[in-house]
Protein backbone atom coordinates (compact mmCIF):
# COMPACT_ATOMS: atom_id res chain seq x y z
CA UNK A 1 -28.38 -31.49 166.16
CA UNK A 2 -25.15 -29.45 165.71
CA UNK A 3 -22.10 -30.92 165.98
CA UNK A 4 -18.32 -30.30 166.23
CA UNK A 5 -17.72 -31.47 162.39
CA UNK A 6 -19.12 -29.15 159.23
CA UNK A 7 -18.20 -27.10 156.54
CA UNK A 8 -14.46 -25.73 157.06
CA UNK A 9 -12.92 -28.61 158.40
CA UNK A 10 -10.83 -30.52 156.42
CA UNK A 11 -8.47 -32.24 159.20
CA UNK A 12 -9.54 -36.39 158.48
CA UNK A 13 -8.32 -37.78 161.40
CA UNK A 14 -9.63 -34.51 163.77
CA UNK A 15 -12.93 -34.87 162.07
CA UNK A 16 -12.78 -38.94 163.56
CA UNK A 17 -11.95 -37.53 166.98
CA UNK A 18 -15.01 -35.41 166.88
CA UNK A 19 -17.24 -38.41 166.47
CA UNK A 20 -16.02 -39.53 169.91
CA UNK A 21 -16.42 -36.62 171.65
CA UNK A 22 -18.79 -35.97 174.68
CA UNK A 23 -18.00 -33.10 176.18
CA UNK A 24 -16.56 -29.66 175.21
CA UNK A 25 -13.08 -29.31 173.46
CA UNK A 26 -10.20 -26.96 174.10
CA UNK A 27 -8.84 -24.98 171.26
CA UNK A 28 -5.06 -23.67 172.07
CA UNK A 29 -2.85 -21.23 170.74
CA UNK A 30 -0.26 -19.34 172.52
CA UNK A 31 2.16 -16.41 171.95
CA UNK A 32 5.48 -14.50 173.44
CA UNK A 33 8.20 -12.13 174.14
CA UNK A 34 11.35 -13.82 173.43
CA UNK A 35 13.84 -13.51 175.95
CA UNK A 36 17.14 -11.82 174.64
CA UNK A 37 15.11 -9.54 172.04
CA UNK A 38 15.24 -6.82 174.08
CA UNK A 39 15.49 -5.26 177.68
CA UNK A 40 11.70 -5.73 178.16
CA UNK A 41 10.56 -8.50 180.23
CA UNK A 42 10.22 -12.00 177.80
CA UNK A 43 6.50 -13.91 178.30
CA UNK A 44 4.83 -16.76 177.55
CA UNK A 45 1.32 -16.81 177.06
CA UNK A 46 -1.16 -19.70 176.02
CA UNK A 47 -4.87 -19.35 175.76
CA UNK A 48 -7.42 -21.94 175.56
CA UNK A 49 -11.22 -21.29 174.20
CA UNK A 50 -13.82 -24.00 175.10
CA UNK A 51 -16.51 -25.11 172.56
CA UNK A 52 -19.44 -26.69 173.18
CA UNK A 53 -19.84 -30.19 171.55
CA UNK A 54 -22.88 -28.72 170.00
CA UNK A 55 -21.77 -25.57 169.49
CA UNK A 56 -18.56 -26.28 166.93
CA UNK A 57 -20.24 -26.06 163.66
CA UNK A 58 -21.96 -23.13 164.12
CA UNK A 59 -19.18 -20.95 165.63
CA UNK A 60 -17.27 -22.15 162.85
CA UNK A 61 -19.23 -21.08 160.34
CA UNK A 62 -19.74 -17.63 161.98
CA UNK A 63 -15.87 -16.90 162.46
CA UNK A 64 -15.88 -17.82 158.50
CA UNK A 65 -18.35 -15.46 157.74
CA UNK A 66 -17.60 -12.51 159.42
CA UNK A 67 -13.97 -11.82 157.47
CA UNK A 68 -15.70 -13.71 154.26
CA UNK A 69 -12.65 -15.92 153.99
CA UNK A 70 -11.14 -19.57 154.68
CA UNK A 71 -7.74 -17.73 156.04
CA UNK A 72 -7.66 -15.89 159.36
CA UNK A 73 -4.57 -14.70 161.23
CA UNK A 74 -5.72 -12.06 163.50
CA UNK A 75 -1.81 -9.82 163.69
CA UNK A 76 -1.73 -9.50 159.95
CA UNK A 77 -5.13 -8.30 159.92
CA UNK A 78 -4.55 -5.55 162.53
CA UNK A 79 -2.56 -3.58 160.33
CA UNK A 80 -5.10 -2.82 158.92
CA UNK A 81 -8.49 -0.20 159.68
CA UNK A 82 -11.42 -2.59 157.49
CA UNK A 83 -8.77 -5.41 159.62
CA UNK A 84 -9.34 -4.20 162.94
CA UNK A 85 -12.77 -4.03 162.60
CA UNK A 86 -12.98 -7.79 161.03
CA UNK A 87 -11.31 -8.67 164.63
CA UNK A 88 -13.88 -6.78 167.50
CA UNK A 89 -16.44 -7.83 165.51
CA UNK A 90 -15.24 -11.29 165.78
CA UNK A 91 -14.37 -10.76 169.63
CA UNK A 92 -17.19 -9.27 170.67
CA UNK A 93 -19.06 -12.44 169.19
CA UNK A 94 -16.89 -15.07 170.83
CA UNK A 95 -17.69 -13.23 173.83
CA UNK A 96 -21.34 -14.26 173.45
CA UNK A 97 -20.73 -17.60 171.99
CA UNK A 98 -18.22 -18.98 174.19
CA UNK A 99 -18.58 -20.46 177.64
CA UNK A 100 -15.19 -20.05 179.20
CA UNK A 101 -11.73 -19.22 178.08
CA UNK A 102 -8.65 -19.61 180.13
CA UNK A 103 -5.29 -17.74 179.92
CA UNK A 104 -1.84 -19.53 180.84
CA UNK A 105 0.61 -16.77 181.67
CA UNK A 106 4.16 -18.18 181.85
CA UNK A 107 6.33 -14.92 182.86
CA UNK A 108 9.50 -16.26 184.80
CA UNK A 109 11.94 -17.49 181.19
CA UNK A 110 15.49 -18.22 181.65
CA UNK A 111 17.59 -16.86 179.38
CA UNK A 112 19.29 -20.16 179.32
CA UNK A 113 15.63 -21.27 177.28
CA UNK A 114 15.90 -19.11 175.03
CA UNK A 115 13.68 -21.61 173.03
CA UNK A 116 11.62 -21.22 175.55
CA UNK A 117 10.48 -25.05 175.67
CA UNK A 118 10.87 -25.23 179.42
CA UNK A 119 8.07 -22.18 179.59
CA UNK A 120 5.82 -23.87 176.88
CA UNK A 121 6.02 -27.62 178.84
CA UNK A 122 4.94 -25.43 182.15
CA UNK A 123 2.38 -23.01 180.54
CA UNK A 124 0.70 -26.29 178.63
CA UNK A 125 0.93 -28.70 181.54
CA UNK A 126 -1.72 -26.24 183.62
CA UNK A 127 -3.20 -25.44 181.08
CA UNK A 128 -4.33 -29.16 180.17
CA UNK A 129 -4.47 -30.05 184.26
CA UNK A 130 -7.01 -26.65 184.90
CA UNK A 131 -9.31 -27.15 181.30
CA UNK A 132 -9.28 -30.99 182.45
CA UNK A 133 -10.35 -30.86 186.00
CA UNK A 134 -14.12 -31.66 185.55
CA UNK A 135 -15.87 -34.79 185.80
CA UNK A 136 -18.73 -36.93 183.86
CA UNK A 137 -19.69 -35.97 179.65
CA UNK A 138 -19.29 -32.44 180.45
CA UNK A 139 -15.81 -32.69 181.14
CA UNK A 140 -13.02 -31.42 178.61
CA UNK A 141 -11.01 -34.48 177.26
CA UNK A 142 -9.23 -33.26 173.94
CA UNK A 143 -7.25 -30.58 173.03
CA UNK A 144 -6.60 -29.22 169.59
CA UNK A 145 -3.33 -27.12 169.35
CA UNK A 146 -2.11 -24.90 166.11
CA UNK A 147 0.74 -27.23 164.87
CA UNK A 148 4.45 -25.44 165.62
CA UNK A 149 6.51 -24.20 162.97
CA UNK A 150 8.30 -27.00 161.74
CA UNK A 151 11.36 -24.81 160.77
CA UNK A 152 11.85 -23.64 163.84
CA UNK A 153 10.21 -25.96 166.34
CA UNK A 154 10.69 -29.18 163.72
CA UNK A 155 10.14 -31.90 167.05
CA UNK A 156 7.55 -29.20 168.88
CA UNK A 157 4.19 -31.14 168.11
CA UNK A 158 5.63 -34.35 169.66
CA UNK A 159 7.01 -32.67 172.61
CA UNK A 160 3.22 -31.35 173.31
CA UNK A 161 2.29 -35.21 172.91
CA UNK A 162 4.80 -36.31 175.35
CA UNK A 163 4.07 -33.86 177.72
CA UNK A 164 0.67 -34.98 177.68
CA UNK A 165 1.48 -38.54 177.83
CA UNK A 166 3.75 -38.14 180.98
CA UNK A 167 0.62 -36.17 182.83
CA UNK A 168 -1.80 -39.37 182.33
CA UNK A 169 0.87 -41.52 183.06
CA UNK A 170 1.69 -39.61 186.57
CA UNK A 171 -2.05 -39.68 187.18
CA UNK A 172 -2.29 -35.55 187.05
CA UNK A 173 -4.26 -35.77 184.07
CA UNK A 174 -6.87 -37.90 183.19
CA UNK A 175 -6.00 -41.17 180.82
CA UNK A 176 -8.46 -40.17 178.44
CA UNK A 177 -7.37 -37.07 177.72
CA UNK A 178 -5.97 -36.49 173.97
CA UNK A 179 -4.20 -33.46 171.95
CA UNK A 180 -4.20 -33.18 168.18
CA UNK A 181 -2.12 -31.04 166.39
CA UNK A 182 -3.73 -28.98 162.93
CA UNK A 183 -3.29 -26.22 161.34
CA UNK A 184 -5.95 -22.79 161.45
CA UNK A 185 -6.60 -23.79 157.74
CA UNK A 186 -7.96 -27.39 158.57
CA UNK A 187 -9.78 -26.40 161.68
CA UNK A 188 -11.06 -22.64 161.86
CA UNK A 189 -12.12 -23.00 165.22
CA UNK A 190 -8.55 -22.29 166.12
CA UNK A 191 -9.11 -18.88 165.29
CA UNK A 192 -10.97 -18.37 168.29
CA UNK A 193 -7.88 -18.80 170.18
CA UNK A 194 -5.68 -17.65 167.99
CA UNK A 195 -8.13 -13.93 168.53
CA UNK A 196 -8.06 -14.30 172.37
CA UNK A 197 -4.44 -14.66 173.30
CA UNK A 198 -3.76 -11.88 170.55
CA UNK A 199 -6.26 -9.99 172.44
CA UNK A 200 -4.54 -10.79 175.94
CA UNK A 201 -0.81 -10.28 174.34
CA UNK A 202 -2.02 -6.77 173.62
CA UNK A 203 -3.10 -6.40 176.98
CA UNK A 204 0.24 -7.52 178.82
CA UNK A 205 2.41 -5.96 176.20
CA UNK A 206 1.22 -2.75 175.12
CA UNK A 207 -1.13 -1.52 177.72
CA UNK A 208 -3.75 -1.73 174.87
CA UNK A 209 -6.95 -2.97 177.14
CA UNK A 210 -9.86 -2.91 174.72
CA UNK A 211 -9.55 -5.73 173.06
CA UNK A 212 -9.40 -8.10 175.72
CA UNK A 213 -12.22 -6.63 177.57
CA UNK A 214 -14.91 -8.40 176.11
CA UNK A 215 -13.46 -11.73 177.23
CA UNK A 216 -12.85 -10.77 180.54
CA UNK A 217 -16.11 -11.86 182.11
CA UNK A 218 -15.68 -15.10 180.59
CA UNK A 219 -11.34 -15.51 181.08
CA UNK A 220 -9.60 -16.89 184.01
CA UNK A 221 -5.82 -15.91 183.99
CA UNK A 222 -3.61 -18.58 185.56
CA UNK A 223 -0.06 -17.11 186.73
CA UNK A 224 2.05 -20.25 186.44
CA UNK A 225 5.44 -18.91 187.46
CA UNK A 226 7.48 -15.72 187.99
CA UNK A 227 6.51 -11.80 188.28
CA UNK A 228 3.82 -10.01 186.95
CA UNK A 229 3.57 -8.70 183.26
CA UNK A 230 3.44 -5.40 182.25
CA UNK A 231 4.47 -2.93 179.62
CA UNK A 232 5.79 -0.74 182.34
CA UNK A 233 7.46 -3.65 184.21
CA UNK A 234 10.66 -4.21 182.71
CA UNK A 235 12.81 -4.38 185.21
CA UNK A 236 12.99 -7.83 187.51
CA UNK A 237 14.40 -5.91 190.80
CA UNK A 238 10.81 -3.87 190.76
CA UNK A 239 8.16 -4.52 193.04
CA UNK A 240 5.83 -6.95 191.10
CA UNK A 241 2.53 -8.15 192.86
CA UNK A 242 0.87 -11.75 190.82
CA UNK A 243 -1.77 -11.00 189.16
CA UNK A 244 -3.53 -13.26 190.71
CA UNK A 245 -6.51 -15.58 189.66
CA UNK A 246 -9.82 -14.60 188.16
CA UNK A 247 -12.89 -16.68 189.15
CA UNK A 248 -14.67 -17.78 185.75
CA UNK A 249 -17.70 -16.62 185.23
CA UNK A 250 -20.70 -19.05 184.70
CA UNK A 251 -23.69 -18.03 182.15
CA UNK A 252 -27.41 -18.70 182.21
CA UNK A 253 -29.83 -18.04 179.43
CA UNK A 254 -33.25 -15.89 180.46
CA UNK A 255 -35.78 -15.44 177.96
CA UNK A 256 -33.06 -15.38 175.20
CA UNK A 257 -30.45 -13.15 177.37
CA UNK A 258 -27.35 -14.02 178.90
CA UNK A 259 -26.88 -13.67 182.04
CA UNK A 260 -23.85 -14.00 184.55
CA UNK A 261 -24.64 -16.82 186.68
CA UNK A 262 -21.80 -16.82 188.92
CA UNK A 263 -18.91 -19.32 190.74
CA UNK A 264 -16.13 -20.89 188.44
CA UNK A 265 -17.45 -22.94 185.74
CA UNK A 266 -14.40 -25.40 184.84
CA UNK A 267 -11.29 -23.46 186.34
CA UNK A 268 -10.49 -23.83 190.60
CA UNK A 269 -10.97 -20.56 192.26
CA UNK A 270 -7.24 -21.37 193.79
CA UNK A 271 -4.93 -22.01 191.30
CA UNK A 272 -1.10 -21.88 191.23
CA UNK A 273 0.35 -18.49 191.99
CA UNK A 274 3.70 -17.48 192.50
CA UNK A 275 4.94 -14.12 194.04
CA UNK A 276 8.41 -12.90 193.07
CA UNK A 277 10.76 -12.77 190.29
CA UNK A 278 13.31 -14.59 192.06
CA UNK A 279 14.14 -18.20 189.03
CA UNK A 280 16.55 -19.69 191.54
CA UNK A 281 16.14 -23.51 192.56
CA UNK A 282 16.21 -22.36 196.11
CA UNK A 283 13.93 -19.63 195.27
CA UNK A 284 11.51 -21.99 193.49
CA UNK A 285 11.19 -24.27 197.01
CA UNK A 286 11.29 -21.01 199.16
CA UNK A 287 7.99 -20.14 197.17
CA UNK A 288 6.32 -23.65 197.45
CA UNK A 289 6.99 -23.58 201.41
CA UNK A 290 5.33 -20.59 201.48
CA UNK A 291 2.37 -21.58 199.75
CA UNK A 292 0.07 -24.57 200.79
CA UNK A 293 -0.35 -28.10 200.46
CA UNK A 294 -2.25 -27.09 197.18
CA UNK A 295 0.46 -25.30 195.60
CA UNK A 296 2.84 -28.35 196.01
CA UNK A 297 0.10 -30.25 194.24
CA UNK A 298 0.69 -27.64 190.94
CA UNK A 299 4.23 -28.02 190.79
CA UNK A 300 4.09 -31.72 190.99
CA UNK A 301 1.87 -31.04 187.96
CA UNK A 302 4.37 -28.64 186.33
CA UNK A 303 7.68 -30.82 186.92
CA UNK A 304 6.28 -33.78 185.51
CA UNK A 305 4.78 -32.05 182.51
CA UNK A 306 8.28 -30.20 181.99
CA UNK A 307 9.96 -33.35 182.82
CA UNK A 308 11.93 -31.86 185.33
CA UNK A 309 13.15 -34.52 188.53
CA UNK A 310 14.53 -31.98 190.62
CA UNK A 311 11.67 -29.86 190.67
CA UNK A 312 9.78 -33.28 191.90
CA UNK A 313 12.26 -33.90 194.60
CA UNK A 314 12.18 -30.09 195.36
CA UNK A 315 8.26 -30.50 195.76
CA UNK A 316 8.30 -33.66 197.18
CA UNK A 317 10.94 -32.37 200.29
CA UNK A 318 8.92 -29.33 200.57
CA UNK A 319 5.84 -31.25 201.34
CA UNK A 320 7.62 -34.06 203.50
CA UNK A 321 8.84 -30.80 205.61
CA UNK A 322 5.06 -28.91 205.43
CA UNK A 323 3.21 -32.24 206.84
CA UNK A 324 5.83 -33.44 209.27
CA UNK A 325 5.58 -29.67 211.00
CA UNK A 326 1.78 -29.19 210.44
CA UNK A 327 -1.11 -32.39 210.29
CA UNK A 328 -2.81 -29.89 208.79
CA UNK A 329 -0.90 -29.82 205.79
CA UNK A 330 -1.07 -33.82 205.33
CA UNK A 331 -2.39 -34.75 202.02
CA UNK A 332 -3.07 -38.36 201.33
CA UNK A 333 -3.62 -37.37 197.22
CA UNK A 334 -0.72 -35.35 197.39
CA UNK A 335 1.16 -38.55 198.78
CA UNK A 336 -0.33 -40.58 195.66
CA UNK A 337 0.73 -38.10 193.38
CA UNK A 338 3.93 -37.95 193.98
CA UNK A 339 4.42 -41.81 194.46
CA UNK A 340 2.69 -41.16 190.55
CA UNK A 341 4.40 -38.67 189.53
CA UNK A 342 7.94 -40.19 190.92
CA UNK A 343 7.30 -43.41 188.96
CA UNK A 344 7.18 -41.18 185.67
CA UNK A 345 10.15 -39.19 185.51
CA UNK A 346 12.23 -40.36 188.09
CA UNK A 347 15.18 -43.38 187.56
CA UNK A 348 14.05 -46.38 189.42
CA UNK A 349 15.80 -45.67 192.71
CA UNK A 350 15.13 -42.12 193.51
CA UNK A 351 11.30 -43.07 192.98
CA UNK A 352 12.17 -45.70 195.36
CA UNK A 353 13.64 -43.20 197.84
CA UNK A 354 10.46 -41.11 197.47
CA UNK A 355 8.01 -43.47 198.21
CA UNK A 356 10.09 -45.12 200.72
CA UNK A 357 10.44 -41.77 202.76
CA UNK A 358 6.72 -41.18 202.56
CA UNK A 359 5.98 -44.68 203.93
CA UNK A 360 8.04 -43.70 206.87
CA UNK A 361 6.67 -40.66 207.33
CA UNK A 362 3.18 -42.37 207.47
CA UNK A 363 4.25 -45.13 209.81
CA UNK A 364 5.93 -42.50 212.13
CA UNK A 365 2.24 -40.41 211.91
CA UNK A 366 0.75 -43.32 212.88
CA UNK A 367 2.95 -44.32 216.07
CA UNK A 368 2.01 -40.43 216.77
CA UNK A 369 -1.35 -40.51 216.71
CA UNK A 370 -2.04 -44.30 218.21
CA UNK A 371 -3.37 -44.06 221.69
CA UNK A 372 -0.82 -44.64 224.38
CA UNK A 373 -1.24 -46.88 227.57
CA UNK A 374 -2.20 -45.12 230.99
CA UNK A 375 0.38 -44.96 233.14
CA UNK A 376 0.25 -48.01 235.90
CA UNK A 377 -1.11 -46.89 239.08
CA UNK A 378 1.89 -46.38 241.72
CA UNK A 379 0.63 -47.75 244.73
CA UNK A 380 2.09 -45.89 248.11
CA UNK A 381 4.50 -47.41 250.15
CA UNK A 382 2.64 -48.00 253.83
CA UNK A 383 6.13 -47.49 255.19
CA UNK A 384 6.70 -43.95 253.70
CA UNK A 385 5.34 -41.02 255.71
CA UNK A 386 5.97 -37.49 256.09
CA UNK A 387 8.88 -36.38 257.64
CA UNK A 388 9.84 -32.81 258.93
C-alpha cells in the first residue's frame, strides 16, 4: 500500500513520524505583506494542504516529476513563461489529488509587530485548532511546517513548537497533536503548500484570480482578525466587509470521476470572523460581544496560542457578561476552556480569579433556576369584613 514515506524524502526523524501516522497530515507554508513596506495594507497568510496517509508517496513523486527536479520554489519559477506553466500544471493537479486545503488569513498587523510574530502565533493557532478538529484515525494529528529563516527568524521554529505546546496544554488542541519543522528539499510535499498560498497571495494582492481558482472548490478561507484584503483596499477608514467563510467541499469518486459530494469535510461551517478594521483592545472585546458564544471560544484559542493574558481576560469578561444577560449564551465547554486555558498562560492568581468568578457565576445560576417554595396560604381573618 502507499504510504507517506518514498523517494524524495530525506528528513530521518520526519520519515519516523510517518510510521506513526494514522490519519492525514497537514503541510504548512505561509506568506505576507510586511507592514511598514508601503502604504498598502500588510497581510498574513498561511495555507495548509492535507494529504492522505496513503496518498503521500505518490503526490510526491508527481510534484517531482512534473518540473523534472528535486528543487521547487513556486515565485522564482513565475518569472518565467516554461515557469508558469511548470506551476498550473502542478495546481491544476493538486486540485485533483488533494482532499481539502485551508487558508489562514491574518489581515489586522500592528505596526508595533512589525515582525509580525503576534500575526503568525494567531494565523497558526487556527490554523492547527480548524485542521485538528476531527475525531478517530481520520483525524489530522501532525503538522509539517517549512522551517523559518534562521537569519531572520533564528528562534521562529521553536516559537511554532511552543505555540503548539501551550494549545494541548490549554486543552484547545488535542495532546497528540505534533509539528515538525523541514525544509522543501527534505520533504517535497511542502511544495504543495508552498503552490497554494502563492496561488492565494496572488489572489489577495494583485487581483490575479486564476491561479487560485482551481483550489477553490476544495479551500476554506478562515478570516482570523481584522478587515478584508484586497489590492484595491488600502486604506483602513474604507468600508471593508469579512470575507467570510467558505464551506469545504467534500469529494466522492463515481466510476473513476470526482465528484463534489457536499458539507464541510474537516473545517466548521462557522468559524471565527471578525468585521472591522478597528486593532484597539476595546475594539477587540466590542467585536467578541457582538459575536456569539462561539466566537469567544476562537479567541480563547487565539490568546492562548499568541500567549496573550489580556486577550484571555478580555474573552473571559466578555463571556461572563454574554451568559449572565442571556442562558442562552451559557457554555459549560466554554467554562472548561477557559478554566484550561487560564491555567496556561495566566500567573497563578489571576487564573484563580477566573475560575473563582465562574464558580460564582454557576452557583448564582443555580440559586436562579432552583424551584422556589409556594407562598403559604394566608388564611382570612373571620373578623375582617367589608366595610363601606
Amino acid at each position: 500500500m502507499v504510504g507517506m514515506k518514498g523517494f524524495g524524502l530525506t528528513d530521518p526523524a520526519l520519515e519516523r513520524l510517518y510510521g506513526d501516522v494514522k490519519g492525514p497530515v497537514a503541510f504548512i507554508d505561509e506568506s505576507y505583506r510586511e507592514p511598514l513596506r508601503s502604504n498598502e495594507r500588510p497581510f498574513y497568510t498561511m495555507s495548509a494542504v492535507i494529504v492522505g496517509p496513503t496518498q503521500g508517496e505518490l503526490i510526491r513523486d508527481v510534484l517531482m516529476d512534473i518540473p523534472g527536479s528535486r528543487y521547487w520554489h513556486t515565485t522564482e519559477s513565475y518569472r518565467t513563461e516554461p515557469g508558469k506553466r511548470v506551476i498550473a500544471e502542478m495546481i491544476d493537479y493538486l486540485s485533483e489529488a488533494v482532499d481539502y486545503n485551508i487558508i489562514t488569513v491574518q489581515t489586522e498587523i500592528s505596526r508595533e509587530d512589525p515582525g509580525m510574530h503576534q500575526a503568525r502565533e494567531e494565523s497558526l493557532s487556527a490554523l492547527a485548532k480548524e485542521v485538528t478538529r476531527g475525531q478517530g484515525d481520520g483525524a489530522v494529528r501532525l503538522l509539517v511546517a517549512e522551517s523559518r529563516n534562521k537569519k531572520f527568524h533564528p528562534d521562529g521554529d521553536n516559537a511554532d513548537a511552543r505555540n503548539i505546546k501551550r494549545m494541548r496544554s490549554a486543552g484547545t488542541l488535542d495532546r497528540s497533536v505534533h509539528i515538525h519543522h523541514t525544509s522543501p528539499g527534505k520533504e517535497p510535499l511542502l511544495w504543495a503548500a508552498d503552490l497554494s498560498v502563492w496561488a492565494y497571495r496572488r489572489q489577495i494582492a494583485v487581483g490575479d484570480k486564476k491561479w487560485f481558482a482551481p483550489l477553490e472548490d476544495i479551500s476554506t478561507v478562515l478570516h482570523v482578525n481584522g478587515a478584508d484584503v484586497s489590492v484595491k483596499r488600502s486604506n483602513p477608514h474604507l468600508p471593508q466587509p469579512s470575507p467570510g467563510v467558505q464551506p469545504t467541499v467534500g469529494h466522492e469518486h463515481l466510476n473513476n470521476q470526482r465528484i463534489r459530494a457536499g458539507g464541510p469535510v474537516v473545517a466548521s461551517r462557522s468559524s471565527l470572523v471578525f468585521g472591522g478594521a478597528e486593532s484597539e483592545p476595546l475594539a477587540r472585546i466590542r467585536a467578541i460581544a457582538a459575536q456569539t458564544g462561539r466566537t469567544v471560544e476562537q479567541e480563547i484559542v487565539l490568546a492562548v496560542g499568541a500567549n496573550d493574558p489580556k486577550r484571555l481576560i478580555a474573552a473571559a469578561n466578555v463571556y461572563l457578561h454574554q451568559s449572565t444577560t442571556d442562558p442562552k449564551r451559557v457554555k459549560p465547554k466554554v467554562e472548561e476552556s477557559l478554566v484550561s486555558a487560564a491555567a496556561t498562560i495566566l500567573p497563578v492568581v489571576s487564573a484563580d480569579r477566573v475560575k473563582a468568578a465562574l464558580e460564582t457565576m454557576r452557583q448564582r445560576r443555580a440559586t436562579d433556576s432552583s424551584p422556589r417554595p409556594e407562598p403559604a396560604e394566608q388564611k382570612k381573618d373571620p373578623g375582617q369584613s367589608y366595610r363601606r
